[in-house]
PDB file of N, CA and C in Angstrom:
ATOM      1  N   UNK A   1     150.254 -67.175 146.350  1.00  0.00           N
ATOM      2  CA  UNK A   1     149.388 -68.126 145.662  1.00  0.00           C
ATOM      3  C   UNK A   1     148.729 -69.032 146.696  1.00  0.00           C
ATOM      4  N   UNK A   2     147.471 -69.062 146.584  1.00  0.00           N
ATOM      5  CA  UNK A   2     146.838 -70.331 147.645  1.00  0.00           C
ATOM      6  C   UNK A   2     146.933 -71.740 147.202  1.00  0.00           C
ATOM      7  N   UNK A   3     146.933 -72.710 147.838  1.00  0.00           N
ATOM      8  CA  UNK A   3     147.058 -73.685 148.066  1.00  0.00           C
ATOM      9  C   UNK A   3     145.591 -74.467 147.841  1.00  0.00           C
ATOM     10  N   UNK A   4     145.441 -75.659 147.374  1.00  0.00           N
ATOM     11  CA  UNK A   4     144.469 -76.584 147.158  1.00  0.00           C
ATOM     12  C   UNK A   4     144.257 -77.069 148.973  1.00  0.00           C
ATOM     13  N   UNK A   5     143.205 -76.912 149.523  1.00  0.00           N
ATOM     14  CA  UNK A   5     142.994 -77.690 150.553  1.00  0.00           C
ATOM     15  C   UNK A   5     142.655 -79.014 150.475  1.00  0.00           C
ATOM     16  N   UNK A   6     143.465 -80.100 150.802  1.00  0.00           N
ATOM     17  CA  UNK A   6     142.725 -81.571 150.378  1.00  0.00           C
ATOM     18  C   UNK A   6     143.126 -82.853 152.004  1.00  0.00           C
ATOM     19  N   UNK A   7     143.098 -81.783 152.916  1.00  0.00           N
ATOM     20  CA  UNK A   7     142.409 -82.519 154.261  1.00  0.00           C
ATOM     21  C   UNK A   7     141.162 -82.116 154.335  1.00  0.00           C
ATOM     22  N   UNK A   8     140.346 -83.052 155.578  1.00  0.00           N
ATOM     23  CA  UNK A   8     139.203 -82.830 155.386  1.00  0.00           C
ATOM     24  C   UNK A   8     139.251 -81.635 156.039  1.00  0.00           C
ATOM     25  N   UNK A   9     137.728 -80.322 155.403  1.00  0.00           N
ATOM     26  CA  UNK A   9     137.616 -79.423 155.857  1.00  0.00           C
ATOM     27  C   UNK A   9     136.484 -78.700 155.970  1.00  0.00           C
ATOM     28  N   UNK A  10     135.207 -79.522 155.797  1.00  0.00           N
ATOM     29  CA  UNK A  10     134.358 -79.815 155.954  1.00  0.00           C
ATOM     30  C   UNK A  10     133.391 -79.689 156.809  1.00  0.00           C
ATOM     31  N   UNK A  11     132.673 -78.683 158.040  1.00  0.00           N
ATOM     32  CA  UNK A  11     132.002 -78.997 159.024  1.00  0.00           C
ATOM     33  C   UNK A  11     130.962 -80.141 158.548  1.00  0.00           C
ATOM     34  N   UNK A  12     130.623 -80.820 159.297  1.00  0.00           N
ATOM     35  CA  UNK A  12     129.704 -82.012 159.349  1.00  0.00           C
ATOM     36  C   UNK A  12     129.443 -82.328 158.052  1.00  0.00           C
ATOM     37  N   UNK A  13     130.724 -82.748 157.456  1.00  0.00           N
ATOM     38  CA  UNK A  13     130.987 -83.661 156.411  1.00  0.00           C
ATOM     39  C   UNK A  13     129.962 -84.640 156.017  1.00  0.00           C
ATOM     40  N   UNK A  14     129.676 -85.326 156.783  1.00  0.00           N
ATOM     41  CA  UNK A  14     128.133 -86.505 156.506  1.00  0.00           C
ATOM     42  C   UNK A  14     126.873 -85.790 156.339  1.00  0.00           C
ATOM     43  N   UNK A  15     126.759 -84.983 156.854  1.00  0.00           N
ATOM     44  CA  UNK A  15     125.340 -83.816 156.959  1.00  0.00           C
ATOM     45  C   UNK A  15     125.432 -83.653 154.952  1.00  0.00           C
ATOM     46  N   UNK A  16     126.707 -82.893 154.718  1.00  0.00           N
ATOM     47  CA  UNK A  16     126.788 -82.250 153.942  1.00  0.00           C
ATOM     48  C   UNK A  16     126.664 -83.445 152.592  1.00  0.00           C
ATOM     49  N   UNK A  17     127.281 -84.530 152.685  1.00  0.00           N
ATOM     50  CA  UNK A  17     127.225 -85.823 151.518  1.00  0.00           C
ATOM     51  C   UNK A  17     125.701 -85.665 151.557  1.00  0.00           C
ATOM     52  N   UNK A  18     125.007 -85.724 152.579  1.00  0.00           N
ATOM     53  CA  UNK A  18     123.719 -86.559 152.681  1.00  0.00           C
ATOM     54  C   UNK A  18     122.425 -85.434 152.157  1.00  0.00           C
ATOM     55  N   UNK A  19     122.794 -83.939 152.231  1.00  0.00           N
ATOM     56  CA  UNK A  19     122.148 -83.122 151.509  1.00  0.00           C
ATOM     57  C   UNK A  19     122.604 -83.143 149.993  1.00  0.00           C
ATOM     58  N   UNK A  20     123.749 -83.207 149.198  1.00  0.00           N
ATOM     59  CA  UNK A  20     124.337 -83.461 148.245  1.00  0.00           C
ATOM     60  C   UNK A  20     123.765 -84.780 147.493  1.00  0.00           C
ATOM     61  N   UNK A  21     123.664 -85.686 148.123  1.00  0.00           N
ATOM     62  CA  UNK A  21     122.942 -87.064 147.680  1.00  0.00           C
ATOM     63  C   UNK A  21     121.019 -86.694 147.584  1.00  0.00           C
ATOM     64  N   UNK A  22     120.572 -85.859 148.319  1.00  0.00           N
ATOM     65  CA  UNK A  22     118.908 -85.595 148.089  1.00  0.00           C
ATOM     66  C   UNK A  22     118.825 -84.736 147.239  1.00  0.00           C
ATOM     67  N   UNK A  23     119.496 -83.512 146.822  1.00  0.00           N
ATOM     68  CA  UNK A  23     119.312 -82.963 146.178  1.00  0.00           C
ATOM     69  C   UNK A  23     119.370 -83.835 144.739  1.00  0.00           C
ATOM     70  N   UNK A  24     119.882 -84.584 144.438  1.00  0.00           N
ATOM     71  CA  UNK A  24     119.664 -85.582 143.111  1.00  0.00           C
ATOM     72  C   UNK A  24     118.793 -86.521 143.019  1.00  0.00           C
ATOM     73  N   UNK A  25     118.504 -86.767 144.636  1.00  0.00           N
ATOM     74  CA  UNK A  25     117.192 -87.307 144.512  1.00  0.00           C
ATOM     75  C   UNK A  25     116.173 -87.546 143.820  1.00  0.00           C
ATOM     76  N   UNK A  26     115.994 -88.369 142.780  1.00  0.00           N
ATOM     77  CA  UNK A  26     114.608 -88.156 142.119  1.00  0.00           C
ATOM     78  C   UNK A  26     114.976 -87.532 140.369  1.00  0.00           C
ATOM     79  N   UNK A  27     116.472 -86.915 140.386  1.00  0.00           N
ATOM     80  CA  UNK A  27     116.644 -86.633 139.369  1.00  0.00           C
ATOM     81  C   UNK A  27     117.098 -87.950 138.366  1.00  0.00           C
ATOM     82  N   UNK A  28     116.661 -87.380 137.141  1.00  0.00           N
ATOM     83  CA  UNK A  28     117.075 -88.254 135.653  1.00  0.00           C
ATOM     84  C   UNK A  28     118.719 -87.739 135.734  1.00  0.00           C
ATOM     85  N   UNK A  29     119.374 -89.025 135.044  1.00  0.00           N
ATOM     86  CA  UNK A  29     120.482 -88.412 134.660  1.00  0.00           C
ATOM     87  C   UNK A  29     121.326 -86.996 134.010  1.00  0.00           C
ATOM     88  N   UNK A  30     120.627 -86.787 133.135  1.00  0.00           N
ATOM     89  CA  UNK A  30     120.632 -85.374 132.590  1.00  0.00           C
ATOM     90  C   UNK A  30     120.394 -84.365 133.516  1.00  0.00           C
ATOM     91  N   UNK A  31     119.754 -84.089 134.150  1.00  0.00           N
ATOM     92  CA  UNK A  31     119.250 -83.589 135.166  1.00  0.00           C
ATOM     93  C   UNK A  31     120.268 -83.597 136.323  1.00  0.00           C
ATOM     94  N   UNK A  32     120.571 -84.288 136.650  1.00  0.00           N
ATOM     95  CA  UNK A  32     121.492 -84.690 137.872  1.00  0.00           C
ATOM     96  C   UNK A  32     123.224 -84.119 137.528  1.00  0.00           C
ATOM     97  N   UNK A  33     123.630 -84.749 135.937  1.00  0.00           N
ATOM     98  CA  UNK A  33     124.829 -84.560 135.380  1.00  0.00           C
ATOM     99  C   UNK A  33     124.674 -82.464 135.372  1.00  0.00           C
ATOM    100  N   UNK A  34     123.694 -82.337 135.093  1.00  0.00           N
ATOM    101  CA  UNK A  34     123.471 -80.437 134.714  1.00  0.00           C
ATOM    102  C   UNK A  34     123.839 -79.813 136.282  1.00  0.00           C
ATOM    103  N   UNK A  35     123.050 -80.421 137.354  1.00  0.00           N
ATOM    104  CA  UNK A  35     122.853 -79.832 138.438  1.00  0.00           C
ATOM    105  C   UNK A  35     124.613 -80.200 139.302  1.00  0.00           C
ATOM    106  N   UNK A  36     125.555 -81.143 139.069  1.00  0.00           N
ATOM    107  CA  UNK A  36     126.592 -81.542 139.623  1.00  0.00           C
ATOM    108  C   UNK A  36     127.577 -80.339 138.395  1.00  0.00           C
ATOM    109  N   UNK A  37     127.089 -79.363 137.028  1.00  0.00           N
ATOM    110  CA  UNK A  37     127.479 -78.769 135.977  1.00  0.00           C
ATOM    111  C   UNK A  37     127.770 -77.575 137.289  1.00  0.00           C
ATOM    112  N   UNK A  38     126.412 -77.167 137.211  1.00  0.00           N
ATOM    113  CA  UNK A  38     126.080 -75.589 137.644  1.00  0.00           C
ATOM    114  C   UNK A  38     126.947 -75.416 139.303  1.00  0.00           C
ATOM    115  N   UNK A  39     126.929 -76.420 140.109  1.00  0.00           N
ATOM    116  CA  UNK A  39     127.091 -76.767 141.370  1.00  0.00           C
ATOM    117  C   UNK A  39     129.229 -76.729 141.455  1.00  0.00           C
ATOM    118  N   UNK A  40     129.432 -77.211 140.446  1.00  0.00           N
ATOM    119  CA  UNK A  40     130.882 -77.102 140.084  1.00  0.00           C
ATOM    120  C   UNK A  40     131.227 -75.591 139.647  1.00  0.00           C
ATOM    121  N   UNK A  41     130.640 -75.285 138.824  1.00  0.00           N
ATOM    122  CA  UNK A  41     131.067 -73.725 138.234  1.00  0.00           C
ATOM    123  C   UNK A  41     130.529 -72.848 139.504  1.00  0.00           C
ATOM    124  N   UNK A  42     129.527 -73.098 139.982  1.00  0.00           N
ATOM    125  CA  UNK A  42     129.281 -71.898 141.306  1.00  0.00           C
ATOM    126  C   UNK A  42     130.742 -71.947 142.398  1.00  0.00           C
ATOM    127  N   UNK A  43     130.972 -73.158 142.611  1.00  0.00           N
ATOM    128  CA  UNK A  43     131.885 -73.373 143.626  1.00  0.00           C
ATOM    129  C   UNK A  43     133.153 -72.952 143.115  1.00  0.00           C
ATOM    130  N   UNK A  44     133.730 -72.961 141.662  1.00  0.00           N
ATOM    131  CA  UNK A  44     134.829 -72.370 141.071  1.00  0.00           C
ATOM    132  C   UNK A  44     134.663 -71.362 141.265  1.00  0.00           C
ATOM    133  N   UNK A  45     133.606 -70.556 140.712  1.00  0.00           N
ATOM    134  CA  UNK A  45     133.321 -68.802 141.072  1.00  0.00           C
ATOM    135  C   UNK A  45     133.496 -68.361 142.244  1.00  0.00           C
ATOM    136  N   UNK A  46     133.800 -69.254 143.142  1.00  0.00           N
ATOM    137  CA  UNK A  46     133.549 -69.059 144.905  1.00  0.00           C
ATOM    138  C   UNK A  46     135.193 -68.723 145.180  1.00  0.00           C
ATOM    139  N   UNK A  47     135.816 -69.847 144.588  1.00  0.00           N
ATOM    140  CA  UNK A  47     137.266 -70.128 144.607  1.00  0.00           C
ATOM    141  C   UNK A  47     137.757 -68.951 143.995  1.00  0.00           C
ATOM    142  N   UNK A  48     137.465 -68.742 142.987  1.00  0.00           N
ATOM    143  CA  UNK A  48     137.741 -67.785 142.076  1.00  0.00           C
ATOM    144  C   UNK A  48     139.444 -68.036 141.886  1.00  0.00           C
ATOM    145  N   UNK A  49     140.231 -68.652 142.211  1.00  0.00           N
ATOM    146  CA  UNK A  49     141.739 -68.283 142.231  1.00  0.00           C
ATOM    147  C   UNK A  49     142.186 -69.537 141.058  1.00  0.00           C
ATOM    148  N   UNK A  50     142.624 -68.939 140.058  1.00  0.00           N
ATOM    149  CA  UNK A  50     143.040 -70.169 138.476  1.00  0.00           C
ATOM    150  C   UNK A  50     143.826 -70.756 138.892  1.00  0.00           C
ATOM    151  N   UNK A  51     145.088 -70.704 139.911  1.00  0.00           N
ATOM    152  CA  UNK A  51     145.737 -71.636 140.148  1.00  0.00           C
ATOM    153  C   UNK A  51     145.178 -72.709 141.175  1.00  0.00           C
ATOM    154  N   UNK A  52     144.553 -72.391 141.998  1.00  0.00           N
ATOM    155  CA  UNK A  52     143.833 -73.570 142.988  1.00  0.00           C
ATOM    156  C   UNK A  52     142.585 -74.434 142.012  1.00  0.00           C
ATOM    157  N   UNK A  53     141.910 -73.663 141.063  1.00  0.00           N
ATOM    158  CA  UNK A  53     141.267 -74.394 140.006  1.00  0.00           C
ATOM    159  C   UNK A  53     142.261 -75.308 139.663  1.00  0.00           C
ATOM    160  N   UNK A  54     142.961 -75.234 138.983  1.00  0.00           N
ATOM    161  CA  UNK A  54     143.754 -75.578 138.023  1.00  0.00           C
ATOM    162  C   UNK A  54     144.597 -76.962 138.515  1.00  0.00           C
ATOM    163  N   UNK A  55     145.051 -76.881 139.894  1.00  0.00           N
ATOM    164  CA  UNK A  55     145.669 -77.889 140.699  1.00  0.00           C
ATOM    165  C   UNK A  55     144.546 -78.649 141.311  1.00  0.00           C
ATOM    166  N   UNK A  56     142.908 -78.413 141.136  1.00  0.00           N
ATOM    167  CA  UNK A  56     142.039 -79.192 141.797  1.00  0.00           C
ATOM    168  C   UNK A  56     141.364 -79.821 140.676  1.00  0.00           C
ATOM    169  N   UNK A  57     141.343 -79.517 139.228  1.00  0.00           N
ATOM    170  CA  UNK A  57     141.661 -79.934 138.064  1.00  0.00           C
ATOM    171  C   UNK A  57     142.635 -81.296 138.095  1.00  0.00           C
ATOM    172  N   UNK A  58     144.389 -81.019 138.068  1.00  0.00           N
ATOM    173  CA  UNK A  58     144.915 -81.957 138.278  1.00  0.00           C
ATOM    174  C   UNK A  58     144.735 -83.739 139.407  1.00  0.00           C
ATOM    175  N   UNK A  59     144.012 -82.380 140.493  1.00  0.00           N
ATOM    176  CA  UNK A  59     143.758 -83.693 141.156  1.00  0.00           C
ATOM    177  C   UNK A  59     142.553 -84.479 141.057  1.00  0.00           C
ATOM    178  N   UNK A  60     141.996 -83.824 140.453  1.00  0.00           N
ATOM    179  CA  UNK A  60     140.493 -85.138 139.984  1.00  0.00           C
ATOM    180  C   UNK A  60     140.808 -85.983 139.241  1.00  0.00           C
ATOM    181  N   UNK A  61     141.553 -85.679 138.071  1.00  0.00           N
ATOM    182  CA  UNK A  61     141.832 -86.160 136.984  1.00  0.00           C
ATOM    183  C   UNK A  61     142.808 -87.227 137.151  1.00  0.00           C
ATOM    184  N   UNK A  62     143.277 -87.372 138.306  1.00  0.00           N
ATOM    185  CA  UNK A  62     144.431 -88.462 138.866  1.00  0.00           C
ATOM    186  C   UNK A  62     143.445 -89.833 139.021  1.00  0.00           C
ATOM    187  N   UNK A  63     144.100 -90.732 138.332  1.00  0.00           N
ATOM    188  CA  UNK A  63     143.293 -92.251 138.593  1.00  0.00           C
ATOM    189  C   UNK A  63     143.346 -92.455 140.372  1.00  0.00           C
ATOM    190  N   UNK A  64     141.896 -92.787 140.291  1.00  0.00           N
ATOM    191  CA  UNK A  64     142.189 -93.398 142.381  1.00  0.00           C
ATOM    192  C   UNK A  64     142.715 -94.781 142.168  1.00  0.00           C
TER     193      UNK A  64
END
C-alpha cells in the first residue's frame, strides 16, 4: 500500500503556487471553485491509489 506523501515534494514549490494562483486569475468564483473541481479529480486520477485518496481525504478534512 502507498503512503500519503506530506513533506514537501515539490520541485520549485513557489514557481508552482504562483502558476496555481494565475491560473484563477481573473476568474469569477464559480469559475475558479469548477477549475480547483476538475484540477482535484485530474490529480486523483493521477494518484489513482483509494487508499492514498482516502488518507489525503482524512487529512484535509483535519481542522489546521
Amino acid at each position: 500500500m502507498a503512503k500519503l506523501t506530506l513533506t514537501p515534494n515539490i520541485e520549485d514549490g513557489d514557481d508552482f503556487l504562483a502558476e496555481l494562483l494565475a491560473v484563477h486569475d481573473g476568474l469569477t468564483k464559480p469559475d475558479s471553485d469548477a477549475l480547483n473541481a476538475r484540477l482535484i479529480l485530474t490529480l486523483a486520477n493521477h494518484i489513482g491509489d483509494r487508499d492514498v485518496l482516502a488518507e489525503a481525504l482524512r487529512v484535509a478534512a483535519r481542522p489546521r
